[in-house]
C-alpha atoms as a PDB file:
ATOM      1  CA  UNK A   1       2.503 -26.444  30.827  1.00  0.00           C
ATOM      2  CA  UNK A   2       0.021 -23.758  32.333  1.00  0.00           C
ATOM      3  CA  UNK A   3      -3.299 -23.057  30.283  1.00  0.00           C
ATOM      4  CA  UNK A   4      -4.518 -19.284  30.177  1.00  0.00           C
ATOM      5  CA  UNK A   5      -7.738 -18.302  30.065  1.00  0.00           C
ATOM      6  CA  UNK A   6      -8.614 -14.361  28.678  1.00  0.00           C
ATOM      7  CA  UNK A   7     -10.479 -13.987  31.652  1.00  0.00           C
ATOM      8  CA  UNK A   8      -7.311 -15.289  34.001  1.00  0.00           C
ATOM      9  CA  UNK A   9      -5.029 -13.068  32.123  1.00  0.00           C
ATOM     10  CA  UNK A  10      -7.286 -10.088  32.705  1.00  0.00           C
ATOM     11  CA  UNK A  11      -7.542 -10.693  36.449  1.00  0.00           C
ATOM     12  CA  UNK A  12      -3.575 -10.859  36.546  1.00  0.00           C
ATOM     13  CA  UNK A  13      -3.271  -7.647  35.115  1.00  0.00           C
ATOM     14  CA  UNK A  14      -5.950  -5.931  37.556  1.00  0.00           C
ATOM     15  CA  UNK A  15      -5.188  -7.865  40.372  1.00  0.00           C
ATOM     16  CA  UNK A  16      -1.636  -6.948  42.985  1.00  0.00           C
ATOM     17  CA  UNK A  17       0.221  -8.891  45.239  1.00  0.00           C
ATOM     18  CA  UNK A  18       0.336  -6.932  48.894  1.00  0.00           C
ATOM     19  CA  UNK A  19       1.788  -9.450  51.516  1.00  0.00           C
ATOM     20  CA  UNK A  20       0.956 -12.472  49.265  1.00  0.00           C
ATOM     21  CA  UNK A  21      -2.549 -11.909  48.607  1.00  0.00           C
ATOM     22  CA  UNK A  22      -3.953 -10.807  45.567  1.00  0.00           C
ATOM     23  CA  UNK A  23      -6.007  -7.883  46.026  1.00  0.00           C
ATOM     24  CA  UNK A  24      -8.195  -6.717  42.772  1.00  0.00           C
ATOM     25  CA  UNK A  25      -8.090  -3.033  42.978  1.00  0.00           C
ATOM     26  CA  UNK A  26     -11.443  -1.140  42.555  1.00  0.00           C
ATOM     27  CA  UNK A  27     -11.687   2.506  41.618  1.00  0.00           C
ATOM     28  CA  UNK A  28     -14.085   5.519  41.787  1.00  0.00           C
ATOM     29  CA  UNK A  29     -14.540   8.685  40.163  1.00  0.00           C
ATOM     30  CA  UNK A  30     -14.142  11.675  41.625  1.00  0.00           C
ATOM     31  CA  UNK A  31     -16.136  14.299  40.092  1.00  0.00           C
ATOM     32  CA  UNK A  32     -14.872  17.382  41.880  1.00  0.00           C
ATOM     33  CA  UNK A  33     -11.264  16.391  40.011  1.00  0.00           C
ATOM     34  CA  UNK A  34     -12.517  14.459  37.585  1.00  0.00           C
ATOM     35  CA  UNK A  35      -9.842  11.566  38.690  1.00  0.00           C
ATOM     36  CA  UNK A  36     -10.116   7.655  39.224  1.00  0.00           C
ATOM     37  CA  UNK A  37      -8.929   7.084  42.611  1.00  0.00           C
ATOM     38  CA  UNK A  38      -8.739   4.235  44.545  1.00  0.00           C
ATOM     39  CA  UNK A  39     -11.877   2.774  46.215  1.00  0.00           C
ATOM     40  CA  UNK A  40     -10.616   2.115  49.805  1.00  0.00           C
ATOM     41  CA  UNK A  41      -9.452   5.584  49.776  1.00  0.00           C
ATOM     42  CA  UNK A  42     -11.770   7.390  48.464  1.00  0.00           C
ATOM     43  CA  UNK A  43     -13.530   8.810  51.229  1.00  0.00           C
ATOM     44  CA  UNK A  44     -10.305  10.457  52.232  1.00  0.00           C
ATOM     45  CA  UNK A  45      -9.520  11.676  49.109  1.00  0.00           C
ATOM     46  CA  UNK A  46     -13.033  13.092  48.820  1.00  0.00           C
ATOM     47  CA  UNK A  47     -12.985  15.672  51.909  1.00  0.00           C
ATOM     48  CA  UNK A  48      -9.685  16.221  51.109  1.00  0.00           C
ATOM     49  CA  UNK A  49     -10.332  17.229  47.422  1.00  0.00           C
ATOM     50  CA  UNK A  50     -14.023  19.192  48.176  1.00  0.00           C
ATOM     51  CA  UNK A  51     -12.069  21.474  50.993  1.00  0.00           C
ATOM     52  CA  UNK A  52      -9.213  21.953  48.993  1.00  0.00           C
ATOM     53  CA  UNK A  53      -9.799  21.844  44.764  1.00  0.00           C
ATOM     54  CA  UNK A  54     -12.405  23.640  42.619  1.00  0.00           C
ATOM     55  CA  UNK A  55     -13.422  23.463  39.207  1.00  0.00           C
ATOM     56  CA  UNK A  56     -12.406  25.992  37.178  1.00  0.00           C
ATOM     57  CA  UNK A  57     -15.978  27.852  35.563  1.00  0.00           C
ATOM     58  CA  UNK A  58     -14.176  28.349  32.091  1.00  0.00           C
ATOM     59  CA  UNK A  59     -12.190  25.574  31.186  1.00  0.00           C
ATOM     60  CA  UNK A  60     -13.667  22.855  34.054  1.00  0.00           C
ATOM     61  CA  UNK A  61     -10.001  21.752  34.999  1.00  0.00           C
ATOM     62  CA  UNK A  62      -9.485  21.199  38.663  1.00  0.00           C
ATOM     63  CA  UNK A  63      -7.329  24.224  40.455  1.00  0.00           C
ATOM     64  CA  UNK A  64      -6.526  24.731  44.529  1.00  0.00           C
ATOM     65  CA  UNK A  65      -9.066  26.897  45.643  1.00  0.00           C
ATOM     66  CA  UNK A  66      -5.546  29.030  46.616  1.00  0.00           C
ATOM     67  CA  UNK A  67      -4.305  29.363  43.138  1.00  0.00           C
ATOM     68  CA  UNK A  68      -7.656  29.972  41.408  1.00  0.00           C
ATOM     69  CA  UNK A  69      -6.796  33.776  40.322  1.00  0.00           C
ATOM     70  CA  UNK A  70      -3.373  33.004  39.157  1.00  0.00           C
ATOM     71  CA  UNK A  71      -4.894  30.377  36.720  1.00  0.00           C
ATOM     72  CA  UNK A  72      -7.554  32.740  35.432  1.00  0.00           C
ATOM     73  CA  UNK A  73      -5.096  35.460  34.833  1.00  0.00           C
ATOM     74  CA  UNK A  74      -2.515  32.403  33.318  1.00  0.00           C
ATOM     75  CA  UNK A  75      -4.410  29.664  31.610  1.00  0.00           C
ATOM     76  CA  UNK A  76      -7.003  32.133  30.240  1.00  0.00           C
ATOM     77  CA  UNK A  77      -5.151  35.181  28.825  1.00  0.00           C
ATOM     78  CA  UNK A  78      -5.280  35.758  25.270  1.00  0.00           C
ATOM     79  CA  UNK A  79      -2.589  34.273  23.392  1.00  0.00           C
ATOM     80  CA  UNK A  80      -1.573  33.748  19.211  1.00  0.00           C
ATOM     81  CA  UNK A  81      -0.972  30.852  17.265  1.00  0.00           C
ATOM     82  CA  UNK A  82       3.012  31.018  16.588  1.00  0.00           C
ATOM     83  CA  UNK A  83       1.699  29.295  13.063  1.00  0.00           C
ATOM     84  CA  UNK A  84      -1.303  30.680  12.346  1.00  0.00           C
ATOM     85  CA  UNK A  85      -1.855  33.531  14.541  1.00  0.00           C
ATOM     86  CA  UNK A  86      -5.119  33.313  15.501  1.00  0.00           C
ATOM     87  CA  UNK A  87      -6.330  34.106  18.716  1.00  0.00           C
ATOM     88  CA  UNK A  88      -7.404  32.095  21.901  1.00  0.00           C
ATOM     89  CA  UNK A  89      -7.179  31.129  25.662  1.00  0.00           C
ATOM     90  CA  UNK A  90      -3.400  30.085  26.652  1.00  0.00           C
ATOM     91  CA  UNK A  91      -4.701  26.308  27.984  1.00  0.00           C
ATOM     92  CA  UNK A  92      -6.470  25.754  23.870  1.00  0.00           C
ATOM     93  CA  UNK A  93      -2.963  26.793  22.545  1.00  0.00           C
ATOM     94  CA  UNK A  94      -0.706  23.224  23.037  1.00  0.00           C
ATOM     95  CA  UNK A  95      -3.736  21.349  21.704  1.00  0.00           C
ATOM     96  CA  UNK A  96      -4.428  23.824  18.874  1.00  0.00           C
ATOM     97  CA  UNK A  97      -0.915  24.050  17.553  1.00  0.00           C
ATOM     98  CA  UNK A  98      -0.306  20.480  17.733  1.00  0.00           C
ATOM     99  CA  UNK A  99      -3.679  19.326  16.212  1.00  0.00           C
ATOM    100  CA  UNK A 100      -5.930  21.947  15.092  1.00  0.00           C
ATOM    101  CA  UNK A 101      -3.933  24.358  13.086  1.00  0.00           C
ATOM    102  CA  UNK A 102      -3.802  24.453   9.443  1.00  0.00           C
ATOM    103  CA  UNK A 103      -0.411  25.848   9.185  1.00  0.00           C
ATOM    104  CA  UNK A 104       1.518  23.594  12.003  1.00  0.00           C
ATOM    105  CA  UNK A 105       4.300  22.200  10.756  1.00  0.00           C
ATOM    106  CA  UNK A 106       3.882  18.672   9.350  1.00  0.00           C
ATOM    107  CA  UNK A 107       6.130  15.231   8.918  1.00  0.00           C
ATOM    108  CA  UNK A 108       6.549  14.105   4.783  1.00  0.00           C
ATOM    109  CA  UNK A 109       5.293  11.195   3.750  1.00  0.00           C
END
């Protein structure tokens, strides 16, 4: 019979086995993608992401410096509501029609 503590059963479920030793796994934010990624490699990730990703200035997702004018002309175009109709940036349209708008189709209760 094995006793678990809250604390043990946390540790379990943060902690990995690599070649039978447990390894806790720490993570940092990157704020150029706005990702958590993994602490040992970080630094990599880091000149990696700052050479090759940039925040978009309208919407603040991170896009490849190469594909930056295909988003803009994409993500931002004007678009309509197939409910409502109203008008607004392609990348507000999923989240609009499936939470925002007053006419989206709902479930009965």
């Amino acid at each position: 019979f094995r006793f678990f503590s809250p604390s043990l059963l946390l540790e379990e479920r943060i902690s990995s086995r690599i070649k039978g030793k447990i390894m806790t796994e720490e993570n940092r934010f990157c704020k150029n993608c706005k990702r958590d990624v993994s602490a040992d490699n970080f630094s990599l990730h880091e000149v990696h992401c700052l050479r090759f990703l940039t925040l978009c200035p309208e919407c603040d997702e991170p896009v490849a410096q190469k594909d930056m004018k295909d988003h803009q002309r994409e993500a931002h175009k004007e678009v309509r509501c197939n409910h409502c109709h109203q008008s607004m940036k392609q990348y507000q349209l999923e989240h609009h029609e499936t939470k925002e708008c007053h006419k989206r189709p709902t479930k009965c209760q």
